[in-house]
N, C-alpha and C. Protein backbone atom coordinates (compact mmCIF):
# COMPACT_ATOMS: atom_id res chain seq x y z
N UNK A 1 130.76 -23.77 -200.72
CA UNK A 1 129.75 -24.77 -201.04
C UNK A 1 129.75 -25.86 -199.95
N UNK A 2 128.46 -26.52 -199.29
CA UNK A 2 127.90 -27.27 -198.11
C UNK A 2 128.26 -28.64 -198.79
N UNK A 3 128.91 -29.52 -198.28
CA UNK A 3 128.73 -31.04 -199.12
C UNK A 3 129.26 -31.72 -197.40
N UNK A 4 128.95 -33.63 -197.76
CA UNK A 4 129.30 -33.81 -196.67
C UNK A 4 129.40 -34.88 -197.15
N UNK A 5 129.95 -35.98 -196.48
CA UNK A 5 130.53 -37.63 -196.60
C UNK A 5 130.55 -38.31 -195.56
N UNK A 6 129.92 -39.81 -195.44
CA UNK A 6 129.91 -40.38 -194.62
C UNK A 6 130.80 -41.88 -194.95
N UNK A 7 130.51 -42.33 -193.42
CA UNK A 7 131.19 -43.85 -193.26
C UNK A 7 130.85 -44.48 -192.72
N UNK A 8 130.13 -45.90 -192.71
CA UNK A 8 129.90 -47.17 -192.00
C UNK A 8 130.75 -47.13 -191.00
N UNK A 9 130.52 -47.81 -189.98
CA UNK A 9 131.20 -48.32 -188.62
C UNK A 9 129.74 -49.56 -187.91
N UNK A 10 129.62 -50.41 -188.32
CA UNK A 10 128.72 -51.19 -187.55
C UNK A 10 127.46 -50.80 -187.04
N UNK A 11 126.50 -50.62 -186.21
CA UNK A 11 125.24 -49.77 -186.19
C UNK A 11 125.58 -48.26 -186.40
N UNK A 12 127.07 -47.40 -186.32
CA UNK A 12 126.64 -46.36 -186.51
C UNK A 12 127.05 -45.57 -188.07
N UNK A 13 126.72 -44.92 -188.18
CA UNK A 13 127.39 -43.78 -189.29
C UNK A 13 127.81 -42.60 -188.68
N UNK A 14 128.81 -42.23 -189.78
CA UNK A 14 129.91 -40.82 -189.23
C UNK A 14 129.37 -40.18 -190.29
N UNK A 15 128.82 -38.83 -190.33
CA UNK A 15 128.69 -37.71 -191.41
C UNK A 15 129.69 -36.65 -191.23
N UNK A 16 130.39 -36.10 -192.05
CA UNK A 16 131.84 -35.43 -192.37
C UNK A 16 131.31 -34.05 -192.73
N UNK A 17 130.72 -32.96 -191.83
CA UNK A 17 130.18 -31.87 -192.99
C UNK A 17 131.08 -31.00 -193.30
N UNK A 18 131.21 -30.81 -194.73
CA UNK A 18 132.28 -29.81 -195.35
C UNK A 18 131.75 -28.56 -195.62
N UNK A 19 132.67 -27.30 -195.44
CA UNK A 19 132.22 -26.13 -196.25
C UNK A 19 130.82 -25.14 -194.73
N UNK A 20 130.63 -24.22 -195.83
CA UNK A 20 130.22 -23.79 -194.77
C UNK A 20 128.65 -23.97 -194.22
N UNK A 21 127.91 -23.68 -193.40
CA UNK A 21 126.70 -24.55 -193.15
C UNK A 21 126.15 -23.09 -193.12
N UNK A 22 124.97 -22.97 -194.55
CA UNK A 22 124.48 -21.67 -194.51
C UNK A 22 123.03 -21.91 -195.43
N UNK A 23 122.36 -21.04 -196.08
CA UNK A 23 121.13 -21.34 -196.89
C UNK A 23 121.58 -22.20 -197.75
N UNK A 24 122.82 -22.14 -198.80
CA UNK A 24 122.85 -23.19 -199.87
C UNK A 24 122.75 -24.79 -199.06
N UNK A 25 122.89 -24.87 -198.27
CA UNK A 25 123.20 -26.65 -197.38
C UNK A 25 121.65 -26.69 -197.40
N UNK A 26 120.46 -25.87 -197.45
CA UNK A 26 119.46 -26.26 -197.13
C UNK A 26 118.77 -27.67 -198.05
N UNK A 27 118.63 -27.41 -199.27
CA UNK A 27 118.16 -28.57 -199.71
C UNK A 27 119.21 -29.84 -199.58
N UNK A 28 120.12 -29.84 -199.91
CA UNK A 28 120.77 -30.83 -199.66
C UNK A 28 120.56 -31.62 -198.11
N UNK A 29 120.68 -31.17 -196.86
CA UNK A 29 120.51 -31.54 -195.95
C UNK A 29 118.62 -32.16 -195.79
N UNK A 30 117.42 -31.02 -196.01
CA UNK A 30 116.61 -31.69 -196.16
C UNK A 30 115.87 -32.77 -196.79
N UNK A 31 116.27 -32.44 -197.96
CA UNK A 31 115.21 -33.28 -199.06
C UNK A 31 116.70 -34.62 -198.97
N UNK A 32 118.11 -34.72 -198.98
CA UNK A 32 118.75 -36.19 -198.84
C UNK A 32 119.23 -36.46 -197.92
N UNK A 33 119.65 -35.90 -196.82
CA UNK A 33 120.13 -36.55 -195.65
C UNK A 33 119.21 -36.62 -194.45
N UNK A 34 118.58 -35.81 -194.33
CA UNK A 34 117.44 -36.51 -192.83
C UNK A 34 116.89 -37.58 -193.41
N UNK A 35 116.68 -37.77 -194.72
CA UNK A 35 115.41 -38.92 -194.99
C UNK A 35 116.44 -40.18 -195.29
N UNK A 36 117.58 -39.91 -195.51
CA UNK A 36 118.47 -40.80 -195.14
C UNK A 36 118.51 -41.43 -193.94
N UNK A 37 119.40 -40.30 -192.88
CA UNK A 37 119.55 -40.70 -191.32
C UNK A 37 118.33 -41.31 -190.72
N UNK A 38 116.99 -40.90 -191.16
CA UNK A 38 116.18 -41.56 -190.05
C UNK A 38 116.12 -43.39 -190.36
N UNK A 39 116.59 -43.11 -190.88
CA UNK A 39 116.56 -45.11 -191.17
C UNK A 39 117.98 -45.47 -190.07
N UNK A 40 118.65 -44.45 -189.56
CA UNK A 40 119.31 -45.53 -188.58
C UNK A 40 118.83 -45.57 -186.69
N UNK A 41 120.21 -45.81 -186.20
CA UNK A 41 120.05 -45.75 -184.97
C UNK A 41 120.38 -44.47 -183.65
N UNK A 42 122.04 -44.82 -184.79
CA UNK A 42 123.03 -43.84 -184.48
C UNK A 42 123.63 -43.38 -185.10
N UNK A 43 123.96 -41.58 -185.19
CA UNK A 43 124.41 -40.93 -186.17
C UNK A 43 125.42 -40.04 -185.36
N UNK A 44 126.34 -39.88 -185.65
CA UNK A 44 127.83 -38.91 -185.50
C UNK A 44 128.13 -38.11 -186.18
N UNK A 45 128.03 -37.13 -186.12
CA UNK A 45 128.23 -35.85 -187.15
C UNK A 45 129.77 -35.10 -186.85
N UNK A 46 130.19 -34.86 -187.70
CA UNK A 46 131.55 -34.20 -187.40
C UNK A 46 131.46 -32.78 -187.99
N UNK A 47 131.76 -31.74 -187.04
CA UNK A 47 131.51 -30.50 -187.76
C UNK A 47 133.08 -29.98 -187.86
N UNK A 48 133.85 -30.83 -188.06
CA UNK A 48 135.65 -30.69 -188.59
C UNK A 48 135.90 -29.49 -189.76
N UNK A 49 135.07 -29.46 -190.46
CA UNK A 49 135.38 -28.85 -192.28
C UNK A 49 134.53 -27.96 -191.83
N UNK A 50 133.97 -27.54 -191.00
CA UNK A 50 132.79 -26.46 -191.16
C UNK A 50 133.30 -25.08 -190.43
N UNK A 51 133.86 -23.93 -190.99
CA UNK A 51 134.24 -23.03 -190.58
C UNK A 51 133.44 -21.65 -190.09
N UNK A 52 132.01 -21.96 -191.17
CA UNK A 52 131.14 -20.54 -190.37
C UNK A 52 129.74 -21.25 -190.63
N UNK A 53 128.65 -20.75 -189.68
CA UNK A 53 127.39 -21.28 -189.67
C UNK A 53 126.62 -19.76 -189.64
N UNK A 54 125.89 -19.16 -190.38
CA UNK A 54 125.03 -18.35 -190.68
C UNK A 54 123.42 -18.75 -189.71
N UNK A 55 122.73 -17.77 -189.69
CA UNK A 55 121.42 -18.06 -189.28
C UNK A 55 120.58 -19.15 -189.90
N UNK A 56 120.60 -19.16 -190.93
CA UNK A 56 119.60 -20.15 -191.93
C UNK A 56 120.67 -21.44 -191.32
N UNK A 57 121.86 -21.57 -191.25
CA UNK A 57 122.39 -22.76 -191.16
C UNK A 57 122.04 -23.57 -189.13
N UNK A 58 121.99 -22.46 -188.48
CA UNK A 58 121.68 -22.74 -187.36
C UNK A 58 120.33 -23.29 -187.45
N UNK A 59 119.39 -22.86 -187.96
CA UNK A 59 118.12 -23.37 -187.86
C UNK A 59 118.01 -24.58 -188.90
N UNK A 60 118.77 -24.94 -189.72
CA UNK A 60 118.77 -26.31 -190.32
C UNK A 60 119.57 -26.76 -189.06
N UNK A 61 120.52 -26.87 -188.68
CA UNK A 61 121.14 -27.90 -187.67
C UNK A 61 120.21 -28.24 -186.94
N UNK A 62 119.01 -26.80 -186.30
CA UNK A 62 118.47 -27.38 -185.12
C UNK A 62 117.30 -28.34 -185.91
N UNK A 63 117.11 -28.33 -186.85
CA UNK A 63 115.51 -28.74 -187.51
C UNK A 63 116.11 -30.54 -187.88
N UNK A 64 117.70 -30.80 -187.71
CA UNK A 64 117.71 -32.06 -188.26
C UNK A 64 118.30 -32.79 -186.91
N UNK A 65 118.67 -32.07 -185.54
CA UNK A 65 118.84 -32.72 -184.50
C UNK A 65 117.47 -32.95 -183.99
N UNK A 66 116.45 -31.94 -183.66
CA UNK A 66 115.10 -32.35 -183.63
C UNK A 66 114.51 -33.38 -184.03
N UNK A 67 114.70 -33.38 -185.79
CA UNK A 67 113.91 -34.49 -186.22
C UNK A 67 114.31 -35.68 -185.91
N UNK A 68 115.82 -36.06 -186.25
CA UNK A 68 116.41 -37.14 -185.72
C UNK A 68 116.16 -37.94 -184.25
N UNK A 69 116.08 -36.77 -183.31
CA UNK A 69 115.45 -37.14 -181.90
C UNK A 69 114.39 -37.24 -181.47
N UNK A 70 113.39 -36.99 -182.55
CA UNK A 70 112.00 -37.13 -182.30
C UNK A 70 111.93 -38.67 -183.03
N UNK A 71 112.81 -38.64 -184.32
CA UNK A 71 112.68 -40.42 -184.62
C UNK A 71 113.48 -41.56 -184.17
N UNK A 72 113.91 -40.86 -182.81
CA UNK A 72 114.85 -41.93 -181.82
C UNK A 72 115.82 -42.07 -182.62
N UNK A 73 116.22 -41.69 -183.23
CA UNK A 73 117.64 -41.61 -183.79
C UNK A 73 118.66 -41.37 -182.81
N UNK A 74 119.95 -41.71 -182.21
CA UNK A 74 120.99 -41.04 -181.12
C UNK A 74 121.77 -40.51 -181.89
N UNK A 75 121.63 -39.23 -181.69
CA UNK A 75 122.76 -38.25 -182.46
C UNK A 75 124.02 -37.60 -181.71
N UNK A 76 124.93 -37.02 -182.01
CA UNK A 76 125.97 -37.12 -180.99
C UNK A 76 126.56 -35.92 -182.48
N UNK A 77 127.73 -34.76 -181.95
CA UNK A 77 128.29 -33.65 -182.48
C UNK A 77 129.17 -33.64 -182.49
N UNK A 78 130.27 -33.59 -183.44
CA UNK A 78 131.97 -33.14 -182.39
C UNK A 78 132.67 -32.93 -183.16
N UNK A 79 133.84 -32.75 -182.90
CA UNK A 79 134.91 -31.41 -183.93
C UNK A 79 134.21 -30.11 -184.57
N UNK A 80 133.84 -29.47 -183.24
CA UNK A 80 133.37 -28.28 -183.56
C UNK A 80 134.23 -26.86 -183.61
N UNK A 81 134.82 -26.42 -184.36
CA UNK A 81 135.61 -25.46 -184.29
C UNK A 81 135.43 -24.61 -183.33
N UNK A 82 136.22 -24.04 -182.43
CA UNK A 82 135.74 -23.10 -181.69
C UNK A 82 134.95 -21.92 -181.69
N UNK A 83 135.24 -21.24 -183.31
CA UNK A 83 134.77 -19.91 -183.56
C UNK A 83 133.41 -20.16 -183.97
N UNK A 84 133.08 -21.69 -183.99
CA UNK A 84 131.49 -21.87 -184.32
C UNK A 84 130.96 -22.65 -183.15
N UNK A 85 131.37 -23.47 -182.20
CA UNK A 85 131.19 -23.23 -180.87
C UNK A 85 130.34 -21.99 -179.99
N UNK A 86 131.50 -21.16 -180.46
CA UNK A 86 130.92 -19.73 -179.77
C UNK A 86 129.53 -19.29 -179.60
N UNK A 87 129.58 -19.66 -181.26
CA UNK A 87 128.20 -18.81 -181.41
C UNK A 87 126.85 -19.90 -180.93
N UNK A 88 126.81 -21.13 -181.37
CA UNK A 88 126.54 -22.33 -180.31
C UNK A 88 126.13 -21.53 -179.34
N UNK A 89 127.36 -21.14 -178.37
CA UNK A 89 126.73 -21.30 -176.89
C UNK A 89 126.19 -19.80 -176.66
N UNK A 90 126.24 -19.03 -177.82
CA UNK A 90 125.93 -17.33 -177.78
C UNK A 90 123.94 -17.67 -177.85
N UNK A 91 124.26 -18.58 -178.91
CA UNK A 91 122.19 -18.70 -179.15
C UNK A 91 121.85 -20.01 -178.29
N UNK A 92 122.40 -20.34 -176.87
CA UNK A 92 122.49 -21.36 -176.08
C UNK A 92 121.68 -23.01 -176.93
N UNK A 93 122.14 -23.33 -177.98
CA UNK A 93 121.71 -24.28 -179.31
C UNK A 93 122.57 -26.02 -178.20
N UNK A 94 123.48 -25.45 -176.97
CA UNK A 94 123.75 -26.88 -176.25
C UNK A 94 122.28 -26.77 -175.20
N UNK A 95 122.44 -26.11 -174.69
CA UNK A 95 120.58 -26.24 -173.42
C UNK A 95 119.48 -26.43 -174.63
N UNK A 96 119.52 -25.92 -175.76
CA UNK A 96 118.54 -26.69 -176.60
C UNK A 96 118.43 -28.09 -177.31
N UNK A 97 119.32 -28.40 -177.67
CA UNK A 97 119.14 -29.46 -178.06
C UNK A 97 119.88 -30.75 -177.06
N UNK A 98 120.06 -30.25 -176.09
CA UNK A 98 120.78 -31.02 -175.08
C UNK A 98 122.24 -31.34 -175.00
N UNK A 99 122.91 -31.18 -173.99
CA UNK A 99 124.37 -31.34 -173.88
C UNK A 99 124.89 -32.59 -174.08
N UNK A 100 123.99 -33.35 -173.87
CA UNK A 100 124.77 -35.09 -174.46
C UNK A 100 124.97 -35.00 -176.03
N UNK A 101 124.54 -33.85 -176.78
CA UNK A 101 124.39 -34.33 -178.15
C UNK A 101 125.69 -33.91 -178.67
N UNK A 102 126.62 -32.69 -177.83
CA UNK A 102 127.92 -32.25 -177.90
C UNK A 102 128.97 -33.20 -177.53
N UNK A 103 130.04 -33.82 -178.15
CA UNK A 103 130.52 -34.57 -177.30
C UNK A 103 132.65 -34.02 -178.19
């Protein structure tokens, strides 16, 4: 099961995503957290807890770094497990959504 937790830090927020990032994360991520995030500036996502990302979950990641960057949001990625890394750079998802957003 997809769940995630965040934390204040001054203009930015940290989002914590737990579990695995697949079709069930879909509503949750659309319908409460983009319409969340776009109200800030800067957003940090930690993909620490996230052990496998499925197809449906790749195309939500890319649909909420998009949106976020189309509403000037600065988004930024990190603690990415390696074995989901991989596949990252297998569907080249860093030349898409840009390498600053990996950090």
């Amino acid at each position: 099961m997809f769940n995630y937790t965040t934390t204040k830090n001054d203009a930015d927020l940290h989002v914590f995503f737990n579990g695995d990032l697949d079709i069930e994360g879909t509503e949750l991520i659309d319908e409460e957290l983009i319409p969340f995030l776009l109200n800030l500036k800067i957003v940090s996502i930690s993909f620490k807890g996230v052990p496998f990302v499925d197809s449906s979950g790749m195309g939500l990641f890319m649909k909420l770094i998009h949106t976020l960057k189309e509403n000037d949001v600065i988004v930024t990625v990190s603690e990415i497990r390696p074995e989901v890394y991989k596949v990252f750079e297998l569907l080249e998802i860093p030349e898409i959504v840009g390498e600053k957003v990996f950090v």
